[in-house]
PDB file of N, CA and C in Angstrom:
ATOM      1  N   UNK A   1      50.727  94.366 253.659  1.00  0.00           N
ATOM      2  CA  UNK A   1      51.390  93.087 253.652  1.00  0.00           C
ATOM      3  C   UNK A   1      50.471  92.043 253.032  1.00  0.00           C
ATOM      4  N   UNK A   2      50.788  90.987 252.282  1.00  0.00           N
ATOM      5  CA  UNK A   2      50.330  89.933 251.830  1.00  0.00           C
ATOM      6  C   UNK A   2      50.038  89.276 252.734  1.00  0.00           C
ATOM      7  N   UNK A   3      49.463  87.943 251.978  1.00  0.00           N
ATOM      8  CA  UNK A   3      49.348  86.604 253.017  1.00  0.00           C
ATOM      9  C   UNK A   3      50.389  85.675 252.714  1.00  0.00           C
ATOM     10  N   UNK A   4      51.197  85.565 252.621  1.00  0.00           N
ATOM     11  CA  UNK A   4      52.139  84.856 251.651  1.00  0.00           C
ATOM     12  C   UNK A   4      52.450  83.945 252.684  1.00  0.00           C
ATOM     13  N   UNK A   5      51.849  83.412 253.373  1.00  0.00           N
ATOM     14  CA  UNK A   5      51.630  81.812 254.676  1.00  0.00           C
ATOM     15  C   UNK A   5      51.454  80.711 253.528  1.00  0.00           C
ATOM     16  N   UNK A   6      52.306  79.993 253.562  1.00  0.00           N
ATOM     17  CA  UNK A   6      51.791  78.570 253.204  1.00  0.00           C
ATOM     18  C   UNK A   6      52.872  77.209 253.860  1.00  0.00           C
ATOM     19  N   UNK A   7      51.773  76.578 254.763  1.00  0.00           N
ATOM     20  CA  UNK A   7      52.336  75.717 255.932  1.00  0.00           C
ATOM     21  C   UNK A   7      52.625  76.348 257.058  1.00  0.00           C
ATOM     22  N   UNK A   8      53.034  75.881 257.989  1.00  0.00           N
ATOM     23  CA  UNK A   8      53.061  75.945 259.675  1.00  0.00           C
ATOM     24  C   UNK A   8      54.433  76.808 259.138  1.00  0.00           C
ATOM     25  N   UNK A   9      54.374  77.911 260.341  1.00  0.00           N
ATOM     26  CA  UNK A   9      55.492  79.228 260.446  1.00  0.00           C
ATOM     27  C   UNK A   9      56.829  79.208 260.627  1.00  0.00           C
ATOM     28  N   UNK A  10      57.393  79.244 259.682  1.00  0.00           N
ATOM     29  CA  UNK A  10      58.672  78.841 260.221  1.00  0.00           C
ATOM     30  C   UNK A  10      59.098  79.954 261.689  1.00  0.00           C
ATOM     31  N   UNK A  11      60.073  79.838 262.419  1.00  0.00           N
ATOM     32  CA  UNK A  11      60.769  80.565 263.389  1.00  0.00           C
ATOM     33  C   UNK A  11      61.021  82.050 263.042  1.00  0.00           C
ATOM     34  N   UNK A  12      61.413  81.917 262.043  1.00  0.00           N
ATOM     35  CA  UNK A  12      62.001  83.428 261.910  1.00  0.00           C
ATOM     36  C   UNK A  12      60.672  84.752 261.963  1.00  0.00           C
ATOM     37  N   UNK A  13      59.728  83.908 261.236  1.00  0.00           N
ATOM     38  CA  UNK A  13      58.163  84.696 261.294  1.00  0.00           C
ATOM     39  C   UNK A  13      57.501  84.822 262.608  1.00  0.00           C
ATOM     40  N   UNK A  14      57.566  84.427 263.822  1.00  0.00           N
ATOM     41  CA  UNK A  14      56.450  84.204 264.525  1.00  0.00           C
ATOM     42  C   UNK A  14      56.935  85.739 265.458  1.00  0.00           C
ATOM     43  N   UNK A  15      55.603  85.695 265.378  1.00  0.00           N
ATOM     44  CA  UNK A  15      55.487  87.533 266.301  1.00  0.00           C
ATOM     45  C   UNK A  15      54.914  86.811 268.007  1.00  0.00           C
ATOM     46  N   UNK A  16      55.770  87.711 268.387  1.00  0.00           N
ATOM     47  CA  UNK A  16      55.234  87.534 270.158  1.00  0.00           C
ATOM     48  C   UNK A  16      54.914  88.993 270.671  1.00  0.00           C
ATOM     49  N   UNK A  17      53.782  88.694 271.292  1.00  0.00           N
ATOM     50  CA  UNK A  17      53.109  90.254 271.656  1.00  0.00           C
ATOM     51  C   UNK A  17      52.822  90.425 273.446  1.00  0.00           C
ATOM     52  N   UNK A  18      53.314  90.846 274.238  1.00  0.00           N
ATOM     53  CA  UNK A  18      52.954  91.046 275.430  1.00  0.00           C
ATOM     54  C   UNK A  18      51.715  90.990 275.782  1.00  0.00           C
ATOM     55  N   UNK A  19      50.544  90.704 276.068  1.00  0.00           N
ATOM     56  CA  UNK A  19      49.246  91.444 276.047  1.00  0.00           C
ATOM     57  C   UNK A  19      48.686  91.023 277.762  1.00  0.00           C
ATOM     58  N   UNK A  20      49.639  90.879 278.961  1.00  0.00           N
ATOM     59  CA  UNK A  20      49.559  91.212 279.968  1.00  0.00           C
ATOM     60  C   UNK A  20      50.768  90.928 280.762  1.00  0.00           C
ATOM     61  N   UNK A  21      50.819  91.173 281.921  1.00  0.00           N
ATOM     62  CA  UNK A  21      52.143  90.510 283.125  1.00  0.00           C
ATOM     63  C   UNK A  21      52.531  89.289 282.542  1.00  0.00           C
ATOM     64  N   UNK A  22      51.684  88.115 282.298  1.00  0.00           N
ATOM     65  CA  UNK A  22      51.691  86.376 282.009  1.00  0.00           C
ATOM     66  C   UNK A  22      51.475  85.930 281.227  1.00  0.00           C
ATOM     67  N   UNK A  23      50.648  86.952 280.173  1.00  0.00           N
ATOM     68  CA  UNK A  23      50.342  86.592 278.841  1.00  0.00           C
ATOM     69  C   UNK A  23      51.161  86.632 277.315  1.00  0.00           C
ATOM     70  N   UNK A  24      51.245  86.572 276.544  1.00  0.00           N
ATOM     71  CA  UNK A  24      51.646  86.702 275.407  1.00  0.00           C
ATOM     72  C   UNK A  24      50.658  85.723 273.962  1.00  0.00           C
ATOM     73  N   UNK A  25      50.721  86.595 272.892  1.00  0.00           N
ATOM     74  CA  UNK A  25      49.797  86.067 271.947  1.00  0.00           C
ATOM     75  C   UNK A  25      51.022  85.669 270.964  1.00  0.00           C
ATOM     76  N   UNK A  26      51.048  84.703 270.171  1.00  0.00           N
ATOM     77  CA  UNK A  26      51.944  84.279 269.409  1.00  0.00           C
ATOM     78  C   UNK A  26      51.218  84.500 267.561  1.00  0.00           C
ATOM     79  N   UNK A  27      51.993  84.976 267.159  1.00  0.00           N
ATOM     80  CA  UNK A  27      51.016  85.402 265.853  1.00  0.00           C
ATOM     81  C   UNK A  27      51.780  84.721 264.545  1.00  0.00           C
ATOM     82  N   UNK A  28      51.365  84.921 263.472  1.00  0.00           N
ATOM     83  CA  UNK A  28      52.575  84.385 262.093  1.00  0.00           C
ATOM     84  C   UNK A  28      52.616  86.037 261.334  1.00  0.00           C
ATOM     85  N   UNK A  29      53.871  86.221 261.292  1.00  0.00           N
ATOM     86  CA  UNK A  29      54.090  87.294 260.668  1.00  0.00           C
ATOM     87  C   UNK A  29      54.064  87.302 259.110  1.00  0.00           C
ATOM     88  N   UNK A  30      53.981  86.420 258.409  1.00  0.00           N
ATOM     89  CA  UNK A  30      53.270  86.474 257.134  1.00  0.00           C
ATOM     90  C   UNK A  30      52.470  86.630 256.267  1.00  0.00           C
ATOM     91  N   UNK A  31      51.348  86.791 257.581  1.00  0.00           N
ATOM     92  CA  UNK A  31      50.106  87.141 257.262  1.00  0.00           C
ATOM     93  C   UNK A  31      49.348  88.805 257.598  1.00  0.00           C
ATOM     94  N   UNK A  32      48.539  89.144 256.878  1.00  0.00           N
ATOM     95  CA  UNK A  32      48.376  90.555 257.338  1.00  0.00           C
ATOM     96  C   UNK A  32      47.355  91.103 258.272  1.00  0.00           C
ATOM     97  N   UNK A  33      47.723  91.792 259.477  1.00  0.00           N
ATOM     98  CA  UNK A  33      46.681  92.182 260.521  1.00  0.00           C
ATOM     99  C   UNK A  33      45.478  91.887 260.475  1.00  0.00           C
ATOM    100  N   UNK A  34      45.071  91.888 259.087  1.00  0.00           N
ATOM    101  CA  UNK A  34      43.315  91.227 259.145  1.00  0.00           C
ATOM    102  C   UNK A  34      43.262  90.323 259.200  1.00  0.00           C
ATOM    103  N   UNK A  35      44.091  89.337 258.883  1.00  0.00           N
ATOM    104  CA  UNK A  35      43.702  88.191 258.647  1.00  0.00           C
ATOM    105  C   UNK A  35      43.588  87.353 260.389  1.00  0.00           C
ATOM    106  N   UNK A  36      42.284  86.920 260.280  1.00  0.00           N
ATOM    107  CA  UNK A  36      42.123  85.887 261.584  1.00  0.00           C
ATOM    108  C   UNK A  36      42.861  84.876 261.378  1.00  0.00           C
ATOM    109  N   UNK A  37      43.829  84.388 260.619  1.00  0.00           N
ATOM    110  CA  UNK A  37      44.576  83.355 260.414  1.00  0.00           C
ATOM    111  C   UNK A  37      45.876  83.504 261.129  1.00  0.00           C
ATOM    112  N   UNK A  38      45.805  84.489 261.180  1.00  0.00           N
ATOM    113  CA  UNK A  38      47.696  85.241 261.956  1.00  0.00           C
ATOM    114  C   UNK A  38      47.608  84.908 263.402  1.00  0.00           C
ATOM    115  N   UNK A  39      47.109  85.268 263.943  1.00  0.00           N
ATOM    116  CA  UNK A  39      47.067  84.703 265.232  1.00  0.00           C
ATOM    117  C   UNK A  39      47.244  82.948 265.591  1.00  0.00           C
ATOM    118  N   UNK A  40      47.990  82.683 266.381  1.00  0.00           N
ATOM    119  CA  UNK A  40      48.401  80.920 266.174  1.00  0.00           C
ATOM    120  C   UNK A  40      47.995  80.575 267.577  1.00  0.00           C
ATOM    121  N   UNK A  41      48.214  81.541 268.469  1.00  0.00           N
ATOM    122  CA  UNK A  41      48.202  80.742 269.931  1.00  0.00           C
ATOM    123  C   UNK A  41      48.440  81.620 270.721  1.00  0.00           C
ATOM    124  N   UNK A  42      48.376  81.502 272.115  1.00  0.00           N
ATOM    125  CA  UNK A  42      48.702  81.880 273.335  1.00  0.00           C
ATOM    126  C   UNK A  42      49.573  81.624 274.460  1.00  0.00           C
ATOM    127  N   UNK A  43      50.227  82.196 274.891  1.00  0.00           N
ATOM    128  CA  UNK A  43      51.304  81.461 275.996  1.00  0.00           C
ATOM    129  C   UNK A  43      50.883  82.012 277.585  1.00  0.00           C
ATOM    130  N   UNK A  44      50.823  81.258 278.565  1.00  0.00           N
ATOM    131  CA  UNK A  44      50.580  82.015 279.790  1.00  0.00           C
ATOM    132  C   UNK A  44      51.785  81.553 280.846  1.00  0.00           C
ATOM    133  N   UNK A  45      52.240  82.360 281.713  1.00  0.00           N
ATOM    134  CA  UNK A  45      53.352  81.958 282.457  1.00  0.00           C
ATOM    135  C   UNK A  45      52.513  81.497 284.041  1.00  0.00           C
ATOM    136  N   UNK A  46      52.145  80.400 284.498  1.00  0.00           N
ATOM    137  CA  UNK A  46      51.452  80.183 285.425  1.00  0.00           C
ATOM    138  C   UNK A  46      51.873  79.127 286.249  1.00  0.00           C
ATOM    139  N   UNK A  47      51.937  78.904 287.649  1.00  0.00           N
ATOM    140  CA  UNK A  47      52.281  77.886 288.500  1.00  0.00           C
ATOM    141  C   UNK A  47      53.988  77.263 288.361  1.00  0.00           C
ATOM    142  N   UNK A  48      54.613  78.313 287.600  1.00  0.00           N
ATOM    143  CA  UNK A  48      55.938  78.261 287.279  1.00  0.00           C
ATOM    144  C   UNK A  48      55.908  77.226 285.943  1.00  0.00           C
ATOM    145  N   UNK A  49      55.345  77.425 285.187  1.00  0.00           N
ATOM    146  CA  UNK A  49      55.605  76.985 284.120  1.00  0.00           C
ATOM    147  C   UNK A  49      54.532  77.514 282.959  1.00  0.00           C
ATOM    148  N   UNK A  50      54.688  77.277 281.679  1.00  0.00           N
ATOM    149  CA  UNK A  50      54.516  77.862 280.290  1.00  0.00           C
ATOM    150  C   UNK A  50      53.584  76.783 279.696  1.00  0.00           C
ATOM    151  N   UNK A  51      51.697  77.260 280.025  1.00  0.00           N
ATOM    152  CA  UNK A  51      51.229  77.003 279.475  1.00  0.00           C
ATOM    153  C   UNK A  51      50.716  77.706 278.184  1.00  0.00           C
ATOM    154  N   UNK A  52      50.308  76.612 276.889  1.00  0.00           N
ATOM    155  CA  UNK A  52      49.963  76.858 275.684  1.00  0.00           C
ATOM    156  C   UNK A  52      49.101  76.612 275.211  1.00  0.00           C
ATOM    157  N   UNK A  53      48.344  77.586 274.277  1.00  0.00           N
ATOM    158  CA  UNK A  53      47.122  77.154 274.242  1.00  0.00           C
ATOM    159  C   UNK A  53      47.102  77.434 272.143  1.00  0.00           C
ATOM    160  N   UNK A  54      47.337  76.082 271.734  1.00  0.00           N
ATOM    161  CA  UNK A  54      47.481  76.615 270.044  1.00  0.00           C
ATOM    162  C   UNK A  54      45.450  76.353 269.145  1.00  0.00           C
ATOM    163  N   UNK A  55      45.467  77.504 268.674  1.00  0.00           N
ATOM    164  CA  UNK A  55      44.115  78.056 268.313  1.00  0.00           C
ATOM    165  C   UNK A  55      43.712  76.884 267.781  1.00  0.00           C
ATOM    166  N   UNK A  56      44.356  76.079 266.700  1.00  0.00           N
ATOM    167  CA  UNK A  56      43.737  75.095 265.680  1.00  0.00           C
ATOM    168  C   UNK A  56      44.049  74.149 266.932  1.00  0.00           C
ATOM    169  N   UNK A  57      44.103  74.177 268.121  1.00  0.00           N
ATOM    170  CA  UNK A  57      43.435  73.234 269.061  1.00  0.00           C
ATOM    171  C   UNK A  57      43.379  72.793 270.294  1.00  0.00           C
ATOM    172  N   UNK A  58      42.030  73.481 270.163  1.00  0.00           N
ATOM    173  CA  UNK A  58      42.120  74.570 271.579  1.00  0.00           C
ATOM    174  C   UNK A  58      41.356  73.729 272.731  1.00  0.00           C
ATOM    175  N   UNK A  59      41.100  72.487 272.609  1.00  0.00           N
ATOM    176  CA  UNK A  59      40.689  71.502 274.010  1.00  0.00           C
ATOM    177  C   UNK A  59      42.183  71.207 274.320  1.00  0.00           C
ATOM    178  N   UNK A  60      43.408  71.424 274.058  1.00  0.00           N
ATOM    179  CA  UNK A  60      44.685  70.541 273.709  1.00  0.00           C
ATOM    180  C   UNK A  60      45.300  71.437 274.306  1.00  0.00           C
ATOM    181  N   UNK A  61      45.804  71.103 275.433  1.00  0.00           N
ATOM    182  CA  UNK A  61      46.901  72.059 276.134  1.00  0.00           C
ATOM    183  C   UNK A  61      48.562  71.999 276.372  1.00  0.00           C
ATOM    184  N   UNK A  62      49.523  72.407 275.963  1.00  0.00           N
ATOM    185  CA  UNK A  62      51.107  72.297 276.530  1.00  0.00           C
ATOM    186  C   UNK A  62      51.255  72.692 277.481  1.00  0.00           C
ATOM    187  N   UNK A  63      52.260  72.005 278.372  1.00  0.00           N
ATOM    188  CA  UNK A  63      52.953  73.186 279.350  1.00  0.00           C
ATOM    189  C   UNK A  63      54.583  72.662 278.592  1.00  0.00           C
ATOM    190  N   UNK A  64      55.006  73.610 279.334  1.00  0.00           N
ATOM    191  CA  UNK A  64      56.404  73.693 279.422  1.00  0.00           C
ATOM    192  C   UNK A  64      57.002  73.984 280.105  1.00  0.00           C
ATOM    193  N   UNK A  65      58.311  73.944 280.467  1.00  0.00           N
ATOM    194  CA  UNK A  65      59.137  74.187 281.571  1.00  0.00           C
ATOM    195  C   UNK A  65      59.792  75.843 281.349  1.00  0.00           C
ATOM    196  N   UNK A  66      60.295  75.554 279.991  1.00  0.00           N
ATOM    197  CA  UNK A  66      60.457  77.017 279.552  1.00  0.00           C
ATOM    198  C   UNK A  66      60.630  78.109 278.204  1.00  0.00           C
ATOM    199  N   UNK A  67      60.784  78.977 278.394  1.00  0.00           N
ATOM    200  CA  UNK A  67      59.989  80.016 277.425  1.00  0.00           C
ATOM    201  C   UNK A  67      60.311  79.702 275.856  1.00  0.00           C
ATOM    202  N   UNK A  68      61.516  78.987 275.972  1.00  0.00           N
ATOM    203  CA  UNK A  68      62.021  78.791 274.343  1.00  0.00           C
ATOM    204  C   UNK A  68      60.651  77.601 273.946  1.00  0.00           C
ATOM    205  N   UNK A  69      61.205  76.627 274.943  1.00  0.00           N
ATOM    206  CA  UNK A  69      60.079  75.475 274.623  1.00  0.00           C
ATOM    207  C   UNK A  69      58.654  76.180 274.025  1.00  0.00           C
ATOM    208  N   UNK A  70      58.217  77.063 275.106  1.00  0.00           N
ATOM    209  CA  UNK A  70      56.996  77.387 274.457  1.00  0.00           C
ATOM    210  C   UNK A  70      56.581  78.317 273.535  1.00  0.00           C
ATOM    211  N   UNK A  71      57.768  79.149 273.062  1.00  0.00           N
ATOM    212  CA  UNK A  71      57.595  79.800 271.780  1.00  0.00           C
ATOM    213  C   UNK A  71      57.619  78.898 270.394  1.00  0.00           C
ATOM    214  N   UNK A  72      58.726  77.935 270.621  1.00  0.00           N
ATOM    215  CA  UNK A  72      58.742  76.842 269.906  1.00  0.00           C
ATOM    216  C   UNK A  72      58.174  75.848 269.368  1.00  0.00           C
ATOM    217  N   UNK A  73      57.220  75.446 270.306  1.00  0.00           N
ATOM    218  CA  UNK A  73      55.599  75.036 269.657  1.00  0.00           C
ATOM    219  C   UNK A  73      55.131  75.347 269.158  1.00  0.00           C
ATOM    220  N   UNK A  74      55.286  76.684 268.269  1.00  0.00           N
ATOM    221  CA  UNK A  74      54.507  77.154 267.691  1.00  0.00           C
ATOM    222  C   UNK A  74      55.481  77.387 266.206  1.00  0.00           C
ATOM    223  N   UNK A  75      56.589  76.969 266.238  1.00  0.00           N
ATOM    224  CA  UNK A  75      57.372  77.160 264.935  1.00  0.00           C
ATOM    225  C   UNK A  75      57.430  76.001 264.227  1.00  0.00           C
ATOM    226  N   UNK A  76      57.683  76.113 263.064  1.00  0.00           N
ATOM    227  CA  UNK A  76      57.673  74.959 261.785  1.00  0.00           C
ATOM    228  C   UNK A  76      58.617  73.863 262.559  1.00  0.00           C
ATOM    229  N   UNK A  77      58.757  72.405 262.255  1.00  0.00           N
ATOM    230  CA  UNK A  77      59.673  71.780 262.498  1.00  0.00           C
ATOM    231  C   UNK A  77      60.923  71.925 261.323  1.00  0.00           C
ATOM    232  N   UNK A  78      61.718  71.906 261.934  1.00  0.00           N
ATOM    233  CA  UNK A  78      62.711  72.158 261.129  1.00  0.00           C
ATOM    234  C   UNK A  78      63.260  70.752 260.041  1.00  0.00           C
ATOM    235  N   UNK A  79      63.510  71.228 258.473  1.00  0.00           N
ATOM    236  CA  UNK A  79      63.356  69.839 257.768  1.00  0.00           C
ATOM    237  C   UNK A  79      64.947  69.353 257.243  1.00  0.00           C
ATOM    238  N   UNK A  80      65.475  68.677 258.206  1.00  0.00           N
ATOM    239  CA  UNK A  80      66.703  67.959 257.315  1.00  0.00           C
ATOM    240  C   UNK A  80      66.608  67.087 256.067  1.00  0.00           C
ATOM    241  N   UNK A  81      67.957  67.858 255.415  1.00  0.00           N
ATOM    242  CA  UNK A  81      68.398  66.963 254.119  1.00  0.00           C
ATOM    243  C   UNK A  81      68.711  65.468 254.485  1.00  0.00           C
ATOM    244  N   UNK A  82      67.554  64.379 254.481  1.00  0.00           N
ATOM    245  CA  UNK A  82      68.278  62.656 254.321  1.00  0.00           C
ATOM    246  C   UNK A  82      69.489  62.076 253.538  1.00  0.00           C
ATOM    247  N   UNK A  83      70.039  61.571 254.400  1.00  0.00           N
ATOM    248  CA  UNK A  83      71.667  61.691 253.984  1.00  0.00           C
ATOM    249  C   UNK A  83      71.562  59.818 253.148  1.00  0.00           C
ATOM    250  N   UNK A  84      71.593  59.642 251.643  1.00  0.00           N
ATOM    251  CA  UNK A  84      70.876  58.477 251.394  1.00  0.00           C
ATOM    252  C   UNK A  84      72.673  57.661 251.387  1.00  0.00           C
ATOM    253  N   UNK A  85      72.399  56.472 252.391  1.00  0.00           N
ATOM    254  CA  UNK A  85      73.675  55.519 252.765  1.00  0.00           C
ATOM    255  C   UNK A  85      73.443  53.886 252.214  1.00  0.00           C
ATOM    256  N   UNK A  86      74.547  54.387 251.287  1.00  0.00           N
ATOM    257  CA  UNK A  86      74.643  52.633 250.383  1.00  0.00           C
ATOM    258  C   UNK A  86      75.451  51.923 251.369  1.00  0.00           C
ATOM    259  N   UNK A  87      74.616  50.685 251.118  1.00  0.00           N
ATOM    260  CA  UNK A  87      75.550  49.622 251.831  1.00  0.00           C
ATOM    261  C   UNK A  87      76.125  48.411 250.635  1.00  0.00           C
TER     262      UNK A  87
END
């Protein structure tokens, strides 16, 4: 696989990996197994809610209430067409 990443991941790319009971690693699927760039973040399910821990910044913590929320932090924002209104 290539690296063919350029900008924050959109949704459809992001890999979620089990890697305990509470854990999960959130990765970008665009990029290829070697690359230390693929990996984006971490999710932990703790005290009833979905903390996050995203790599590029990692003193900086989310929680969330729930699991979409916190897979979602980690996906591109999504970019609407500006609808240009004459007055």
């Amino acid at each position: 696989m290539k690296n063919n990443a350029e900008g924050p991941c959109p949704a459809e790319y992001l890999l979620v990996s089990r890697i305990s009971v509470d854990e999960w690693r959130i990765a970008d699927g665009r990029l290829s197994d070697g690359s230390a760039a693929k990996v984006l973040g971490f999710i932990q399910y703790r005290n009833m809610q979905y903390e996050v821990l995203n790599i590029k910044m990692p003193d900086h913590d989310e929680v969330f209430a729930d699991w979409e929320s916190a897979v979602g932090f980690f996906a591109a924002p999504r970019v609407r067409e500006t609808a240009h209104v004459r007055r």
